[in-house]
C-alpha atoms as a PDB file:
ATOM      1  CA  UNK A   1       0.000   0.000   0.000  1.00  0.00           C
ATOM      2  CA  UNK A   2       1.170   3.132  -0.990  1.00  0.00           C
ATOM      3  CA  UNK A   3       2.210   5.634   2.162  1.00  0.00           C
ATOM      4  CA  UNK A   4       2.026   9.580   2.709  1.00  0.00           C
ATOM      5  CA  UNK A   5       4.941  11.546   4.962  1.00  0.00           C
ATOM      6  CA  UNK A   6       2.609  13.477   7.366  1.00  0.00           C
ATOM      7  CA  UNK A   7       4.222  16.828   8.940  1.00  0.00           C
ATOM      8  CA  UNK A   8       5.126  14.904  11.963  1.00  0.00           C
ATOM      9  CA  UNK A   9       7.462  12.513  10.054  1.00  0.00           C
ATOM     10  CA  UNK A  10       4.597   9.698  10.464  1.00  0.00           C
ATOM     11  CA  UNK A  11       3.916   7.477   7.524  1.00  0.00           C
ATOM     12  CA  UNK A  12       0.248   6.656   6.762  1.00  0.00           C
ATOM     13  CA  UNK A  13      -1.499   4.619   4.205  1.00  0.00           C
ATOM     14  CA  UNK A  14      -2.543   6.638   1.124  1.00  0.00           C
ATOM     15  CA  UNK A  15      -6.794   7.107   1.785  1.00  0.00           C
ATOM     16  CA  UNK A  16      -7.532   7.785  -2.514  1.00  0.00           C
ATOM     17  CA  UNK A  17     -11.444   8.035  -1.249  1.00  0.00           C
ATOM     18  CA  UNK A  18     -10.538  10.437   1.436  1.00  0.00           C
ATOM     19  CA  UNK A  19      -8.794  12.717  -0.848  1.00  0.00           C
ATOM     20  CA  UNK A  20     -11.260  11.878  -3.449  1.00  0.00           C
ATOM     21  CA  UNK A  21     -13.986  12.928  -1.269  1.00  0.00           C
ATOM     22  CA  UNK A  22     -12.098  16.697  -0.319  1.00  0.00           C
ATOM     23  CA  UNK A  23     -11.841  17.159  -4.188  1.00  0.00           C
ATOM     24  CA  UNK A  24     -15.669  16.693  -4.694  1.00  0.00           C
ATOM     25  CA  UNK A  25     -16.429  18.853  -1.595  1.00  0.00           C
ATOM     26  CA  UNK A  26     -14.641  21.826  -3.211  1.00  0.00           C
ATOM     27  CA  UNK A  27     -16.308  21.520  -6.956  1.00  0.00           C
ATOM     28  CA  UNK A  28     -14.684  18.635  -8.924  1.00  0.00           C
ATOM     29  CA  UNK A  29     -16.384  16.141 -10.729  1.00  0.00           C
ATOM     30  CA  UNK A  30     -16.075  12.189  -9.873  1.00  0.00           C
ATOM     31  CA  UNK A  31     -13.727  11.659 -13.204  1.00  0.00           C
ATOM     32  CA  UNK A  32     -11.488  14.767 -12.448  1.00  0.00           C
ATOM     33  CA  UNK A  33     -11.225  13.888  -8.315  1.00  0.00           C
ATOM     34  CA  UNK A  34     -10.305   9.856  -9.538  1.00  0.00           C
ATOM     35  CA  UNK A  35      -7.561  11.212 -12.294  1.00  0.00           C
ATOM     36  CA  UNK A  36      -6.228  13.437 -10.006  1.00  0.00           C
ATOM     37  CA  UNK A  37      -5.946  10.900  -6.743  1.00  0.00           C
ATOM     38  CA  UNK A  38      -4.417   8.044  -9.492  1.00  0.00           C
ATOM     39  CA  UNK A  39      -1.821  10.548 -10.266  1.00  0.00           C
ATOM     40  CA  UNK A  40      -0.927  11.268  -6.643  1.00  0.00           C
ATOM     41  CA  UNK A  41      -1.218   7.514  -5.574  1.00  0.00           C
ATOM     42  CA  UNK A  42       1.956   6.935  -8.357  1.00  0.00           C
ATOM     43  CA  UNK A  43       3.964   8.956  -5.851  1.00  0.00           C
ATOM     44  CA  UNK A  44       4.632   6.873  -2.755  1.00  0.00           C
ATOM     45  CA  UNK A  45       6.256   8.768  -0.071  1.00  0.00           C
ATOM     46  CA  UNK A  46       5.164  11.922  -0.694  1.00  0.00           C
ATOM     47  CA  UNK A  47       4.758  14.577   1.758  1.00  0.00           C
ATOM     48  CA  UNK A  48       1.482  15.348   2.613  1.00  0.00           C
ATOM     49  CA  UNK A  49       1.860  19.037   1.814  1.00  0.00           C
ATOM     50  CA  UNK A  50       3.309  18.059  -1.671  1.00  0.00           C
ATOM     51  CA  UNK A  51       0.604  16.705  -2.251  1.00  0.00           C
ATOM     52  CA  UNK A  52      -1.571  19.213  -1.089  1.00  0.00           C
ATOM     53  CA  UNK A  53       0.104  21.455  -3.298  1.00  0.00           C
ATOM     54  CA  UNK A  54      -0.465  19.190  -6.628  1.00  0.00           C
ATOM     55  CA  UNK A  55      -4.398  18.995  -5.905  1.00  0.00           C
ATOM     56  CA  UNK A  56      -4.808  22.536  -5.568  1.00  0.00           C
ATOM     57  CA  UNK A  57      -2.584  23.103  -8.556  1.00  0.00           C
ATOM     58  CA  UNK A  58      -4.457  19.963 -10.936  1.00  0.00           C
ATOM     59  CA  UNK A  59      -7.898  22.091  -9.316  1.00  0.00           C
ATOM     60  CA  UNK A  60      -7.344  25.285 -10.559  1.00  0.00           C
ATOM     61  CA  UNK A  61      -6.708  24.067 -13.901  1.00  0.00           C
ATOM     62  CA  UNK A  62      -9.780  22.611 -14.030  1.00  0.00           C
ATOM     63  CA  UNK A  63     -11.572  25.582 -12.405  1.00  0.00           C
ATOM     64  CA  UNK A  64      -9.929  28.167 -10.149  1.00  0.00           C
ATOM     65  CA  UNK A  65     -12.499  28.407  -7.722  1.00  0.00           C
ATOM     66  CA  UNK A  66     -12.024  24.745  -7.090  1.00  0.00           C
ATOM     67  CA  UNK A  67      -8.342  25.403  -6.392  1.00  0.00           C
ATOM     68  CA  UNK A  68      -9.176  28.166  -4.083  1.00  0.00           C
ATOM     69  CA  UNK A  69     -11.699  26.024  -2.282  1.00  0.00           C
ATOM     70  CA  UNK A  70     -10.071  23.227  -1.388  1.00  0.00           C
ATOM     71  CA  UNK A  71      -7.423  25.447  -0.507  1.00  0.00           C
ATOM     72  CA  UNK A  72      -8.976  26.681   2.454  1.00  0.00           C
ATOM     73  CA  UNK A  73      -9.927  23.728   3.549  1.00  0.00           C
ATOM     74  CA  UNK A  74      -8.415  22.992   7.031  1.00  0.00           C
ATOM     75  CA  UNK A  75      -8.034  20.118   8.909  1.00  0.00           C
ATOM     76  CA  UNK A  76      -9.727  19.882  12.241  1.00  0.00           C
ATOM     77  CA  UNK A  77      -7.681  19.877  15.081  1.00  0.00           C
ATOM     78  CA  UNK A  78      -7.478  17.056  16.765  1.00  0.00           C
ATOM     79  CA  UNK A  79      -8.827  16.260  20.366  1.00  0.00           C
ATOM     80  CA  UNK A  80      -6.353  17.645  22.980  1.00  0.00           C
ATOM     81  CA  UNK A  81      -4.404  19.748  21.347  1.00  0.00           C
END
């Protein structure tokens, strides 16, 4: 299974559905969110913010308000900290 590098240094098993689901949640269409994860889940290894980067870049080129969107996403915090 392929692995992200989270900020902490952690690996974690690539989640294509997860990401798949963010894309769709800012604008994209199924085919576009799929194509895009495939192309990320080539890159095993790959920092989480590289990645982050990528989307929002393959996003805007498809619409720039998508970019922008899942751009400001944010991650909720988690519990405790």
């Amino acid at each position: 299974m392929m692995k992200v590098k989270k900020r902490s240094d952690l690996r974690e098993d690539f989640d294509r559905r997860k990401l798949e689901k963010s894309m769709r949640k800012a604008g994209a269409d199924e085919t576009s969110a799929r194509l895009i994860a495939e192309s990320i889940q080539k890159r095993d290894g790959i920092p989480t913010s590289e990645m982050r980067k990528h989307v929002v870049q393959k996003l805007t080129e498809k619409n720039a308000k998508f970019g922008q969107d899942y751009e400001s996403f944010k991650k909720p915090a988690a519990a405790g900290k």
